[in-house]
C-alpha atoms as a PDB file:
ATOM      1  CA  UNK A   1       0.000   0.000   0.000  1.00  0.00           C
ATOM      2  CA  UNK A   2       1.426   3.271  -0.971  1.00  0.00           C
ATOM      3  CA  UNK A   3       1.452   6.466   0.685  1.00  0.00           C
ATOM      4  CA  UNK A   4      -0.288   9.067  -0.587  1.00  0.00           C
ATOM      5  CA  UNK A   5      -1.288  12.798   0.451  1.00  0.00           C
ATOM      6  CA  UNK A   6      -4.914  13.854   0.812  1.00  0.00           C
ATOM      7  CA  UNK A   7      -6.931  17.745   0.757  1.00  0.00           C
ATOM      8  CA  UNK A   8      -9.103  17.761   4.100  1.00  0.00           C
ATOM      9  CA  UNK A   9     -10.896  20.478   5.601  1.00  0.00           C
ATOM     10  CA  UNK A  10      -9.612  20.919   9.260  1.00  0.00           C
ATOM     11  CA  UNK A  11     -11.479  23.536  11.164  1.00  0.00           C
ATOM     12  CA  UNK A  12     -12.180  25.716   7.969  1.00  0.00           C
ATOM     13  CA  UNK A  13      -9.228  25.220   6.285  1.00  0.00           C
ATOM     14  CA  UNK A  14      -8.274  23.433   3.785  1.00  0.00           C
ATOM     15  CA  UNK A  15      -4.782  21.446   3.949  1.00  0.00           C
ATOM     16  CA  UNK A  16      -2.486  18.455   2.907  1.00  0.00           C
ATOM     17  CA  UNK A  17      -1.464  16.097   4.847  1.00  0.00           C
ATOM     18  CA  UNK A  18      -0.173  12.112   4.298  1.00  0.00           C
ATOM     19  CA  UNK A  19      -2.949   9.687   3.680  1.00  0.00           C
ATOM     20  CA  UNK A  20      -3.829   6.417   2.721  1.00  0.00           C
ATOM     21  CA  UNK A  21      -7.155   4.291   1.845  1.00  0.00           C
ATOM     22  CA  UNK A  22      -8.204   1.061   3.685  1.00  0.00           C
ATOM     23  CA  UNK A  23     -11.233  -0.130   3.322  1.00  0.00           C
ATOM     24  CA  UNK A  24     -13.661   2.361   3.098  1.00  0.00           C
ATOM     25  CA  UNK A  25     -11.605   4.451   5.877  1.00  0.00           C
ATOM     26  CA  UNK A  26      -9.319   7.856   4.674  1.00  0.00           C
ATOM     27  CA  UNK A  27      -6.832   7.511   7.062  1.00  0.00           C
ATOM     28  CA  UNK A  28      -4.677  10.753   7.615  1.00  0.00           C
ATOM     29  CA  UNK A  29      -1.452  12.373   9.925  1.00  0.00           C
ATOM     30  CA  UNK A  30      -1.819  15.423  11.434  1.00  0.00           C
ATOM     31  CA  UNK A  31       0.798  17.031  14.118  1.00  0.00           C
ATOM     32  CA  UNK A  32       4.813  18.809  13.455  1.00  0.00           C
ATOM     33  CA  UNK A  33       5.967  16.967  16.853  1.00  0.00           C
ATOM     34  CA  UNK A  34       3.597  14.378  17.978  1.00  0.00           C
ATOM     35  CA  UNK A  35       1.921  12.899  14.511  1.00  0.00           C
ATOM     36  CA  UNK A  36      -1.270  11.533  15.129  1.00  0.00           C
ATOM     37  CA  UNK A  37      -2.488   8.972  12.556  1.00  0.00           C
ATOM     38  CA  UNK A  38      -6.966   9.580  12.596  1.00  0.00           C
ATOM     39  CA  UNK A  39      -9.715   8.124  10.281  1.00  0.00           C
ATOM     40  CA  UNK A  40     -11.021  11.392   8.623  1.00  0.00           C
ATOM     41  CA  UNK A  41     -14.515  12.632   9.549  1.00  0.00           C
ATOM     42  CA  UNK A  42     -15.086   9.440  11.933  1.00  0.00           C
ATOM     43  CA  UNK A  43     -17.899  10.371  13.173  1.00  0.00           C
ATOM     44  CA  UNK A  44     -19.633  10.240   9.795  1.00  0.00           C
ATOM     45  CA  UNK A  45     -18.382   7.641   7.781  1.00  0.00           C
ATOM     46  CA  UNK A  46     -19.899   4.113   8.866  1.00  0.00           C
ATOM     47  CA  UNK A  47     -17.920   1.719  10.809  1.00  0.00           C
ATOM     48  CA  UNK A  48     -19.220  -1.193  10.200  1.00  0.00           C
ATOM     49  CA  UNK A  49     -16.343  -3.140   8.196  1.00  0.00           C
ATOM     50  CA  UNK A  50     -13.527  -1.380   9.978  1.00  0.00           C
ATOM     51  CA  UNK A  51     -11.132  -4.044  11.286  1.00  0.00           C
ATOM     52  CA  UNK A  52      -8.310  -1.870  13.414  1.00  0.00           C
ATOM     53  CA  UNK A  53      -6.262  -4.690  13.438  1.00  0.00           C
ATOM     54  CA  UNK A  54      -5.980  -4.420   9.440  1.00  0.00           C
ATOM     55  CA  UNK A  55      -5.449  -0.532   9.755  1.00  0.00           C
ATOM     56  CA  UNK A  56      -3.285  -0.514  12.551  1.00  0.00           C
ATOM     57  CA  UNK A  57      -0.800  -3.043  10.420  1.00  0.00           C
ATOM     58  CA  UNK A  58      -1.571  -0.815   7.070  1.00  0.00           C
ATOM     59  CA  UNK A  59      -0.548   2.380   9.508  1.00  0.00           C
ATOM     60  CA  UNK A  60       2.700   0.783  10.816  1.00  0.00           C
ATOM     61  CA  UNK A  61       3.525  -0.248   6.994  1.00  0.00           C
ATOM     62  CA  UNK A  62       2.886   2.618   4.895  1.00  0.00           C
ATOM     63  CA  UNK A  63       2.941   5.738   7.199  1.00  0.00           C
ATOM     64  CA  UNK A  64       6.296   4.948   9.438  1.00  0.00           C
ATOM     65  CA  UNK A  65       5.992   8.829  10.436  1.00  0.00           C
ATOM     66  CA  UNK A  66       2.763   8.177  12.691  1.00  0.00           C
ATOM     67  CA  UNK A  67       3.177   7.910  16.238  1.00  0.00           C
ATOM     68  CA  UNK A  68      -0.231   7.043  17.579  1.00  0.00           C
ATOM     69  CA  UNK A  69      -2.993   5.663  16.140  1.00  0.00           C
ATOM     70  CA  UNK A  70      -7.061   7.152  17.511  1.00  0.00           C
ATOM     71  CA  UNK A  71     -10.447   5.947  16.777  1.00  0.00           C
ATOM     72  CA  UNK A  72     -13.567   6.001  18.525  1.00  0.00           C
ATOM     73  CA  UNK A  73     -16.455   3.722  19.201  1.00  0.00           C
ATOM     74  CA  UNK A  74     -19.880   5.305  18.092  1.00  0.00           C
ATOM     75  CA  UNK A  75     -23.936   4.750  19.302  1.00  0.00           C
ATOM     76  CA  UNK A  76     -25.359   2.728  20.181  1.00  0.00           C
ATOM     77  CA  UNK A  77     -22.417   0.176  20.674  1.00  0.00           C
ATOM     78  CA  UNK A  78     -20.892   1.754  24.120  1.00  0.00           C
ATOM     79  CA  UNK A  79     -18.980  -0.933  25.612  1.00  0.00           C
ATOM     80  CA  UNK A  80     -15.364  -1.317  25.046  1.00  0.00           C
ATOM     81  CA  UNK A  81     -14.942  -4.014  22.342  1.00  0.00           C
ATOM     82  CA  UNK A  82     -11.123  -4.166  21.759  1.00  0.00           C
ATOM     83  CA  UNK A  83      -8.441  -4.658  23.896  1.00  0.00           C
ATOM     84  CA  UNK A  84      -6.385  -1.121  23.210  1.00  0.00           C
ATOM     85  CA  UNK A  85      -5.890   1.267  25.447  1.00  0.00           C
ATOM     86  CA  UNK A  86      -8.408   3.848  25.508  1.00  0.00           C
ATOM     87  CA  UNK A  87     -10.221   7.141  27.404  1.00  0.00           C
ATOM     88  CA  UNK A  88     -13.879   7.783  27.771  1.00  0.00           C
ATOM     89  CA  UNK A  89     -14.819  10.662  25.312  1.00  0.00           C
ATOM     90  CA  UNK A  90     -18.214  11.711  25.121  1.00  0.00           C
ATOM     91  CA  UNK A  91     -21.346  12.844  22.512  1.00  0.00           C
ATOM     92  CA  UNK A  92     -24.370  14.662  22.840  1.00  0.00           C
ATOM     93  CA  UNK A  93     -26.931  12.645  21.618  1.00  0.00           C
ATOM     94  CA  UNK A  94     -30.639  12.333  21.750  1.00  0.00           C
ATOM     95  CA  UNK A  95     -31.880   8.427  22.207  1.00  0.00           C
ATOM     96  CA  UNK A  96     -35.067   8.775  19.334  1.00  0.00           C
ATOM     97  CA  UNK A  97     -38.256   6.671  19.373  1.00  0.00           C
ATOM     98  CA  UNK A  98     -40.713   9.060  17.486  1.00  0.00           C
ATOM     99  CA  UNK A  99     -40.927  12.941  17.536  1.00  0.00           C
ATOM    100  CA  UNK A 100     -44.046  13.260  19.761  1.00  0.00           C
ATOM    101  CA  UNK A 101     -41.888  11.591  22.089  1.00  0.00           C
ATOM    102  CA  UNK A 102     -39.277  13.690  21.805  1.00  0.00           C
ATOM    103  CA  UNK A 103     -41.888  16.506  21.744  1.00  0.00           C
ATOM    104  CA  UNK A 104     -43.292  15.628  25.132  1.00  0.00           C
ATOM    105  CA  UNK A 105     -41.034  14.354  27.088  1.00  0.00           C
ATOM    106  CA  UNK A 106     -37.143  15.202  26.440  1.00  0.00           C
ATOM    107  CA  UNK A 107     -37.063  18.724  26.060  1.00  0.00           C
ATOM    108  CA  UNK A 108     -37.525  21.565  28.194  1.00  0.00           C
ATOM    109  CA  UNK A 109     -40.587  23.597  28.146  1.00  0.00           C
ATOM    110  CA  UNK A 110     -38.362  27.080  26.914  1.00  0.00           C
ATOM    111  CA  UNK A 111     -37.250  24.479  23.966  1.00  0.00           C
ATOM    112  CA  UNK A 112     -40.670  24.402  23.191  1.00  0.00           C
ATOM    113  CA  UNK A 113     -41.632  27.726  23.537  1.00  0.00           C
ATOM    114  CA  UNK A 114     -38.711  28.425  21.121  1.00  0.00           C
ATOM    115  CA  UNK A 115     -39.885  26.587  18.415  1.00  0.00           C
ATOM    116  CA  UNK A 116     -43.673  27.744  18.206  1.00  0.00           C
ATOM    117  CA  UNK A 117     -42.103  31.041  18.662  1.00  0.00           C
ATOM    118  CA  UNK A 118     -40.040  30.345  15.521  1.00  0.00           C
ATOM    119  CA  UNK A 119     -43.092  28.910  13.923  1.00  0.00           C
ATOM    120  CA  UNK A 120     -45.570  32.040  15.432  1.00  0.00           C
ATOM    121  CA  UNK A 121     -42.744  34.835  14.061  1.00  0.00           C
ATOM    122  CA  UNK A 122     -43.312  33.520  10.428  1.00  0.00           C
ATOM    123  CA  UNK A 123     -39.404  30.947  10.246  1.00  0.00           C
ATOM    124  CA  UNK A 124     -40.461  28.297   7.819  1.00  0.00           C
ATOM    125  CA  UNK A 125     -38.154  25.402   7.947  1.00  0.00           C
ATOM    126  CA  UNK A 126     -37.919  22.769   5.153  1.00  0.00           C
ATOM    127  CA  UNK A 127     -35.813  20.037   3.887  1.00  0.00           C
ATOM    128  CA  UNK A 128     -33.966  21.703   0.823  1.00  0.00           C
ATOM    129  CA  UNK A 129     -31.512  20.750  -2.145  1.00  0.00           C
ATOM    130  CA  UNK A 130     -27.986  22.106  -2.417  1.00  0.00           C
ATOM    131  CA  UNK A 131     -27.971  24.036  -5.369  1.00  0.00           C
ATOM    132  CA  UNK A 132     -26.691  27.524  -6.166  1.00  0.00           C
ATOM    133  CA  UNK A 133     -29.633  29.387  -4.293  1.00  0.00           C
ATOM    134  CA  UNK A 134     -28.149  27.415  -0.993  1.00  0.00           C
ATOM    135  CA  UNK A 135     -25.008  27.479  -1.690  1.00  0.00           C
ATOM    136  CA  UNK A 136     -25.312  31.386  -1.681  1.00  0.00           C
ATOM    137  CA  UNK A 137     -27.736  31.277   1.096  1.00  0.00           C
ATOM    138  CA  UNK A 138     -25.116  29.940   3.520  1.00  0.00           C
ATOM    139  CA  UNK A 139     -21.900  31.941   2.411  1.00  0.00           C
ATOM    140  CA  UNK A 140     -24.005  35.268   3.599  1.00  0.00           C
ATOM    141  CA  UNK A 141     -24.663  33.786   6.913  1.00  0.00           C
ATOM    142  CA  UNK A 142     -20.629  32.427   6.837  1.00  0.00           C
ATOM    143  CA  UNK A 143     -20.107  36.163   6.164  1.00  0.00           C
ATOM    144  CA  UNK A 144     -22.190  38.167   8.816  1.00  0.00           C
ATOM    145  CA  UNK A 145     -19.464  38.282  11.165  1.00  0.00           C
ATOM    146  CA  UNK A 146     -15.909  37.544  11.649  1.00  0.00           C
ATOM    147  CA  UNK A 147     -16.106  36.371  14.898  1.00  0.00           C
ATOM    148  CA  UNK A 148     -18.481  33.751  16.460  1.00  0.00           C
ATOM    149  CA  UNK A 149     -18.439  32.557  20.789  1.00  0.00           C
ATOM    150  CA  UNK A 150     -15.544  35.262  21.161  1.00  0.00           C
ATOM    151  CA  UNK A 151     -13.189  33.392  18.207  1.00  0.00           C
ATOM    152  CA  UNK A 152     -12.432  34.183  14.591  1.00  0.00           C
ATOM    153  CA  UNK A 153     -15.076  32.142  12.696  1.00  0.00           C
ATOM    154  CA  UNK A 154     -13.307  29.675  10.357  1.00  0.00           C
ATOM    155  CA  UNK A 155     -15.970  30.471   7.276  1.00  0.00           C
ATOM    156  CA  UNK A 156     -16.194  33.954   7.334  1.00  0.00           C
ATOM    157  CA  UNK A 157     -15.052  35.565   3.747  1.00  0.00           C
ATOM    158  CA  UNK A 158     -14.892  32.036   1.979  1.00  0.00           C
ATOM    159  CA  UNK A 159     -14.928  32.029  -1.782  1.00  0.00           C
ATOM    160  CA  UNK A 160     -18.550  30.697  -2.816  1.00  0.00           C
ATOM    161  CA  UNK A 161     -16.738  27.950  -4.655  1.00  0.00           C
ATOM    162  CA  UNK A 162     -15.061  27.166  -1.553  1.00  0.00           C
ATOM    163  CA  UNK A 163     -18.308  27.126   0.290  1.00  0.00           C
ATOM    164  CA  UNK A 164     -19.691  24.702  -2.055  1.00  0.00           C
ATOM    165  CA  UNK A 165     -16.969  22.340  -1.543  1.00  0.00           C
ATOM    166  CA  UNK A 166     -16.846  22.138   2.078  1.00  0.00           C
ATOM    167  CA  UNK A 167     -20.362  21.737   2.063  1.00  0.00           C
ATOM    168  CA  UNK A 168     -20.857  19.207  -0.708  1.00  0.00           C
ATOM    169  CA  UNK A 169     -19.595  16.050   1.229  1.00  0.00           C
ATOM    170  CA  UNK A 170     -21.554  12.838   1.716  1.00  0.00           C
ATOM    171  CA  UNK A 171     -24.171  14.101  -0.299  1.00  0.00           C
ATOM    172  CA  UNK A 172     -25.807  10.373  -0.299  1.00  0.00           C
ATOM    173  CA  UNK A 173     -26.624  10.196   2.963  1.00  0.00           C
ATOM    174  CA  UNK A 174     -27.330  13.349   4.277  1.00  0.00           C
ATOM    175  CA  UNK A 175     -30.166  16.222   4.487  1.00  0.00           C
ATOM    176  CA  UNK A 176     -29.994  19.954   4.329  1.00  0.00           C
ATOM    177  CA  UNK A 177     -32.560  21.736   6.582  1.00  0.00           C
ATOM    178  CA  UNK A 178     -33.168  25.310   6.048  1.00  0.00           C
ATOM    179  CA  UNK A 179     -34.753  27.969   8.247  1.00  0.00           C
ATOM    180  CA  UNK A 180     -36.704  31.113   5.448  1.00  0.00           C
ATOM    181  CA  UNK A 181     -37.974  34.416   7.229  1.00  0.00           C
ATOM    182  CA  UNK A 182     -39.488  36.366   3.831  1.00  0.00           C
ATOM    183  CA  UNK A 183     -38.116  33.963   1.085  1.00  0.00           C
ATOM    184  CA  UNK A 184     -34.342  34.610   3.431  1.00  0.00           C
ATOM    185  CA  UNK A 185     -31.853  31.796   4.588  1.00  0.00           C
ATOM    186  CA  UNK A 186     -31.549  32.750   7.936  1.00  0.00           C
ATOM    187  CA  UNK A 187     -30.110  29.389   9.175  1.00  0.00           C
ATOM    188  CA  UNK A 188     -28.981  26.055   8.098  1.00  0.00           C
ATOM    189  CA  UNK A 189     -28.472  22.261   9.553  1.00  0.00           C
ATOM    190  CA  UNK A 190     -26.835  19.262   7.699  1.00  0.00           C
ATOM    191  CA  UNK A 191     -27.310  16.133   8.992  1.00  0.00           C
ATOM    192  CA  UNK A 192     -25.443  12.914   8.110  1.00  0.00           C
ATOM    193  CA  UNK A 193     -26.885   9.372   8.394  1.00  0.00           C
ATOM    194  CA  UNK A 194     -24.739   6.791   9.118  1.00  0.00           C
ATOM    195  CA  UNK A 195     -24.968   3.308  10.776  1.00  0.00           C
ATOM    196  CA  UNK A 196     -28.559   3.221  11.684  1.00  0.00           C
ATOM    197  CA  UNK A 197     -27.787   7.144  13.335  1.00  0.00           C
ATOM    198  CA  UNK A 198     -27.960  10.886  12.308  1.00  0.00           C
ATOM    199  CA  UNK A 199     -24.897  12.975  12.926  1.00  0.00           C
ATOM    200  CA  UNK A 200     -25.481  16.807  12.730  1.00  0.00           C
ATOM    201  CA  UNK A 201     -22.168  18.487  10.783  1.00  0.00           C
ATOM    202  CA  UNK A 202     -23.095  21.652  11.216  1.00  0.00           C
ATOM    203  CA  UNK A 203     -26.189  24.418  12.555  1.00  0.00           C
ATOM    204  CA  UNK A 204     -25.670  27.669  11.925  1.00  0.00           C
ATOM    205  CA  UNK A 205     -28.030  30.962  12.059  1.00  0.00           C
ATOM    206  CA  UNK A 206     -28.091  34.535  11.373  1.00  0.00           C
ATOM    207  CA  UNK A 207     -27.481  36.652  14.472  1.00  0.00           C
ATOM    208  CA  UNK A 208     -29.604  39.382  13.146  1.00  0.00           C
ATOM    209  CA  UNK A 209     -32.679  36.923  13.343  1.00  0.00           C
ATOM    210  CA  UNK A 210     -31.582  35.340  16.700  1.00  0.00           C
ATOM    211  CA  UNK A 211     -35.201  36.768  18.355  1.00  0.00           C
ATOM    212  CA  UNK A 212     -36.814  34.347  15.827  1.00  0.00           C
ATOM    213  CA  UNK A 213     -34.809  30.875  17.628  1.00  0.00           C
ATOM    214  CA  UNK A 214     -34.123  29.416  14.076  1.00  0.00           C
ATOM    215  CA  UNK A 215     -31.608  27.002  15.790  1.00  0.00           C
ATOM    216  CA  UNK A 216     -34.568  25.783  18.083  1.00  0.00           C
ATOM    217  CA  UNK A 217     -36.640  25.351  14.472  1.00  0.00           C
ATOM    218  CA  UNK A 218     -33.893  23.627  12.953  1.00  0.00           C
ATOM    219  CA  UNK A 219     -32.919  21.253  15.546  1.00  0.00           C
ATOM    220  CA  UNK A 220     -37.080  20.103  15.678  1.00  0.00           C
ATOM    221  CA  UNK A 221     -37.044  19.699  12.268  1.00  0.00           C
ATOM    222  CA  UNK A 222     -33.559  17.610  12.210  1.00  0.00           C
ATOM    223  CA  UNK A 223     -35.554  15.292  14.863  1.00  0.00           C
ATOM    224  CA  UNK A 224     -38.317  14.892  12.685  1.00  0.00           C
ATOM    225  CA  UNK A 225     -36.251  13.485  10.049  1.00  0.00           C
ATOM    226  CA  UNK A 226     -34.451  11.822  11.878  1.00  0.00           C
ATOM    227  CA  UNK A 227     -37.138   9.437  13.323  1.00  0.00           C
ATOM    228  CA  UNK A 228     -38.622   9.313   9.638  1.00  0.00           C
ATOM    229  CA  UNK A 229     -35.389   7.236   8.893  1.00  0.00           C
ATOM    230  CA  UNK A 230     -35.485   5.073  12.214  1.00  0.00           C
ATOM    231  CA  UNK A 231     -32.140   6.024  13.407  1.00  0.00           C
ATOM    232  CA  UNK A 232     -31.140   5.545  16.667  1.00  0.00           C
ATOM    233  CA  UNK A 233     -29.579   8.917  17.838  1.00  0.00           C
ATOM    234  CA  UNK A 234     -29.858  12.477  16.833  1.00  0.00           C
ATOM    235  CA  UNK A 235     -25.947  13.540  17.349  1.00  0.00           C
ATOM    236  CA  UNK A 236     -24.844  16.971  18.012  1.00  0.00           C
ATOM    237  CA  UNK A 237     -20.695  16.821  18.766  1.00  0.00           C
ATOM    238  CA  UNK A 238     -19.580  16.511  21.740  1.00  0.00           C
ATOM    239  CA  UNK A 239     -21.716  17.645  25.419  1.00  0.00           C
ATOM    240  CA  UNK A 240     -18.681  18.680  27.299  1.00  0.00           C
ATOM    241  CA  UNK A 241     -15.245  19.710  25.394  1.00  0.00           C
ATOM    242  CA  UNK A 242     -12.071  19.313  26.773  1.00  0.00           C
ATOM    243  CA  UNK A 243     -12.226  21.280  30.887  1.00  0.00           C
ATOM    244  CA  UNK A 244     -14.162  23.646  29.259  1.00  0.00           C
ATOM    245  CA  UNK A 245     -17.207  22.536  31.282  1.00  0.00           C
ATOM    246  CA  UNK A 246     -20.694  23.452  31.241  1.00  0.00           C
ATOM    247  CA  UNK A 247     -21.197  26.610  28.654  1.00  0.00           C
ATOM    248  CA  UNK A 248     -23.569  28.324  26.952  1.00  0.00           C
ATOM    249  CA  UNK A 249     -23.730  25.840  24.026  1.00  0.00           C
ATOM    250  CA  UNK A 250     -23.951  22.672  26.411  1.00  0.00           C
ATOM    251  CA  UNK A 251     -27.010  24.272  27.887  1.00  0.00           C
ATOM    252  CA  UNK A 252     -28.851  24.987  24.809  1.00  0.00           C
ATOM    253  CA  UNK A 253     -28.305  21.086  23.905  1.00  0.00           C
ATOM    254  CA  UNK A 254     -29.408  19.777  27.457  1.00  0.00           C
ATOM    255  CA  UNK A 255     -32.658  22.273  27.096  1.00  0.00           C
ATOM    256  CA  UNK A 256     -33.341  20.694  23.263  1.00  0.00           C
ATOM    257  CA  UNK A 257     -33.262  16.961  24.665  1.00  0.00           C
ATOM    258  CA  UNK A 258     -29.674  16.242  24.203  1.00  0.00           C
ATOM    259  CA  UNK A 259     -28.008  14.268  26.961  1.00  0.00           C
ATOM    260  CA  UNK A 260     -24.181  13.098  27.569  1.00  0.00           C
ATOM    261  CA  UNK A 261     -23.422   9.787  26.500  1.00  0.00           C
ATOM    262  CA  UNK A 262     -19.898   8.264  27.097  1.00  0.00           C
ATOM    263  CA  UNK A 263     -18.431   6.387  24.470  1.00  0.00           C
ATOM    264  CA  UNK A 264     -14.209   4.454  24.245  1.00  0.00           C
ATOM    265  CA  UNK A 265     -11.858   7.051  22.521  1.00  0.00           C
ATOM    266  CA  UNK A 266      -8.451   4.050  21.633  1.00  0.00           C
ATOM    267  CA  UNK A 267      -5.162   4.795  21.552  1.00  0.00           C
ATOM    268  CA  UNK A 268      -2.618   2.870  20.048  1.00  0.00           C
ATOM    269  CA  UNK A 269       1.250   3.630  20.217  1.00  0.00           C
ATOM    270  CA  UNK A 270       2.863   2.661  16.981  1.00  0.00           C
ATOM    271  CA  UNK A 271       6.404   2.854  18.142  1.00  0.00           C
ATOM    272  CA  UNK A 272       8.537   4.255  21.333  1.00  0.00           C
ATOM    273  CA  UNK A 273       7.883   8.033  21.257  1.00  0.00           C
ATOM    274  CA  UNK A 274       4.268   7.525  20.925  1.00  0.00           C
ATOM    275  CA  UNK A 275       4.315   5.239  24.243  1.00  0.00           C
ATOM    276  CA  UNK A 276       6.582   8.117  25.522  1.00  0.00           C
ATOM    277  CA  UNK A 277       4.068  10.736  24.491  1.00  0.00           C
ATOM    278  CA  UNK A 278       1.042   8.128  25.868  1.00  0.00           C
ATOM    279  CA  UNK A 279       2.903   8.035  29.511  1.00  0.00           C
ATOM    280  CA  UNK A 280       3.097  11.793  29.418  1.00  0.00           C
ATOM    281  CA  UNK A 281      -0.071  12.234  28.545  1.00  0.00           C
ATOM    282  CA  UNK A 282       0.781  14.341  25.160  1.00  0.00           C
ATOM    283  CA  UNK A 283      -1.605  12.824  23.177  1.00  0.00           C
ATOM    284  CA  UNK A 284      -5.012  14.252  24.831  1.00  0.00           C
ATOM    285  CA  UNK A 285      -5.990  17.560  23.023  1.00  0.00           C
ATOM    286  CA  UNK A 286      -4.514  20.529  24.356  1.00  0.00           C
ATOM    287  CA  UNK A 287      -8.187  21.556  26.228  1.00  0.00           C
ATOM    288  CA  UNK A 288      -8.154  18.446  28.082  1.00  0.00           C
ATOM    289  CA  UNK A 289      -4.299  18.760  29.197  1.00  0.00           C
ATOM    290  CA  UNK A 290      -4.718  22.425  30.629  1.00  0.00           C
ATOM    291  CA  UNK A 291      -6.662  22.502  34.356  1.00  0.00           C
ATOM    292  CA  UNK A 292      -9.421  24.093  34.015  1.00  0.00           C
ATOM    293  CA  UNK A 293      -8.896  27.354  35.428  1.00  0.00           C
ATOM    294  CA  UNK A 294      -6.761  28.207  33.098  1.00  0.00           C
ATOM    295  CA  UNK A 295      -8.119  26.835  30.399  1.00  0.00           C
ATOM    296  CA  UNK A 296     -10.807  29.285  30.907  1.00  0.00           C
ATOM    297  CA  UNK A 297      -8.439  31.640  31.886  1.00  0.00           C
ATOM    298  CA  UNK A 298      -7.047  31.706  27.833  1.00  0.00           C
ATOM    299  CA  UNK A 299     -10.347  32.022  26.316  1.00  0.00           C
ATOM    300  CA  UNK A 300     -10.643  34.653  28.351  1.00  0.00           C
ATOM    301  CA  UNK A 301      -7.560  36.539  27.444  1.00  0.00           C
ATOM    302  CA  UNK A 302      -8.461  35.168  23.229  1.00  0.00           C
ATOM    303  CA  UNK A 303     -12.343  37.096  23.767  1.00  0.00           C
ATOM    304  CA  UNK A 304     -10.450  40.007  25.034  1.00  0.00           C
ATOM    305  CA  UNK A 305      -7.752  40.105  22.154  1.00  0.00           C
ATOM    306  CA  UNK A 306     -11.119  39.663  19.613  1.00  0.00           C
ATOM    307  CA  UNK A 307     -12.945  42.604  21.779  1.00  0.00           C
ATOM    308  CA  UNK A 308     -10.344  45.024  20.810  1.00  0.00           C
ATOM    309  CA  UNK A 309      -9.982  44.190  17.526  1.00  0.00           C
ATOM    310  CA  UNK A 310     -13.967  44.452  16.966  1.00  0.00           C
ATOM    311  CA  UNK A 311     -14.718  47.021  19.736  1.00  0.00           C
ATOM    312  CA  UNK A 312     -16.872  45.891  22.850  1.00  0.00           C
ATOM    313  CA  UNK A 313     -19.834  46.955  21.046  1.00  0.00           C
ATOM    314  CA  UNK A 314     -19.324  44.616  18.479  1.00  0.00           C
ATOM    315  CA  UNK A 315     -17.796  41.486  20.581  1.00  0.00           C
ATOM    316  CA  UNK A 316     -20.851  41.902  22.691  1.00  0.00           C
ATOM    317  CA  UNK A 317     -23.793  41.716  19.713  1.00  0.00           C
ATOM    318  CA  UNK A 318     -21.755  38.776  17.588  1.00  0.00           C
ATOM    319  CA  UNK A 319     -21.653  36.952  20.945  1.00  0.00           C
ATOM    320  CA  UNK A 320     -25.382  36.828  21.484  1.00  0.00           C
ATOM    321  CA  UNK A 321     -25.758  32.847  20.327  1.00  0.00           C
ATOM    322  CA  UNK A 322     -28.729  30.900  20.927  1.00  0.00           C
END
């Protein structure tokens, strides 16, 4: 098996890194120091041939550069099932029956309130093709604002081309879901289906129209389609990330239904520095290896940076999220 380099989209930008095929599975390294061989966009590619034995021996062969090896587990299958070493990640995902159930009985009432106020304020939301119209629909609500929870938003001033392509992925299994005020995209959800679930990729809403809670709309219509298709859990990232602890964002998932499910994260040294880096514990993300305090403490200092590049004014309006 020969090496090879692959174009991947890594939080909004677009870069090359070593890669090879096995099975069904993109395989890629990412890191300067500590290289860290990953399937690419796990979460939404199904799992249901991988054998890690077979990649972990393809890794070792045709990528002697990687250090560790990382894959995940995914819903509903929870218990450990292979004997690497691994660390309990987590998801925030909504266990689905039917939508009146959901409706009922795991969200909050404010969740509620949030949607028939959508619904009441004249937000139509609709399953919708990707075409042009879209595709130029989303790049104005990539462009509203350079900054998004206090950080420099990856999208903003994308070439529409650009937007198409990073958009256009796994087009055979997934749904758009668009939120109209007056004939306007004023938000969008993708959803991927995958092994019997429904993994969101990406929600995203005007912050001019935040009074009219199209994330609320969105994530009720995402639901809806999701139980159409019988899958087991509505997926929306992760609950918790890294120390960061319970935010703004974590809240507006709990309120919507969304609950914290743990699942095995493996790791698997390929050689001695990644056993090294393993003992040290180099190869959790940098959010998890920080203590909290100041973890918190440097997206503090990062808002402040963005305030005074924006003006206070400004920091405080584009960090009004739902």
């Amino acid at each position: 098996m020969r090496p090879s380099t692959a174009r991947i989209s890594i939080r909004g930008k677009i870069i090359e890194t070593p890669a090879i095929r096995v099975g069904e599975d993109l395989v890629v390294v990412q890191g300067k120091i500590l290289r860290i061989a990953s399937i690419y966009a796990e979460e939404f590619v199904s799992a249901a041939s991988r054998d890690p034995v077979r990649m972990i021996e393809a890794i070792r062969s045709s990528m002697p550069g990687a250090d560790i090896f990382t894959f995940s587990q995914h819903l509903p299958n929870i218990e450990p099932a292979y004997g690497y070493y691994f660390e309990w990640d987590n998801v925030a995902a909504i266990e689905l029956s039917d939508y009146e159930s959901w409706w009922n009985t795991q969200i909050r009432t404010n969740a509620r309130k949030a949607v028939r106020k959508s619904l009441k304020n004249g937000v139509v939301v609709r399953r919708v093709p990707f075409n042009d119209e879209f595709v130029a629909g989303i790049s104005a609500i990539y462009n509203e604002t350079p900054l998004r929870q206090g950080r420099a938003f990856w999208h903003y001033g994308k070439a529409l081309e650009l937007v198409r392509d990073m958009n256009a992925t796994f087009m055979d299994g997934s749904d758009f879901i668009g939120a109209y005020y007056n004939s306007e995209l004023i938000g969008f959800l993708k959803v991927v289906y995958t092994d019997g679930r429904a993994e969101m990729m990406q929600i995203l809403s005007k912050l001019a129209h935040s009074d009219k809670a199209p994330a609320n709309a969105l994530l009720a219509k995402a639901v809806e389609l999701a139980c159409q298709r019988r899958s087991s859990h509505l997926i929306y990232g992760r609950y918790i990330y890294g120390n960061k602890g319970i935010d703004s964002l974590t809240e507006f998932k709990r309120h919507n239904g969304f609950r914290r499910i743990d699942i095995p994260m493996y790791f698997v040294p390929l050689g001695v520095k990644g056993k090294l880096a393993m003992t040290l514990g180099l190869h959790r993300e940098i959010s998890g290896l920080l203590p909290r305090k100041i973890y918190l403490a440097t997206l503090g200092i990062r808002n402040a940076i963005h305030s005074r590049r924006l003006g206070a004014s400004g920091l405080e309006r584009i960090c009004r999220e739902e």
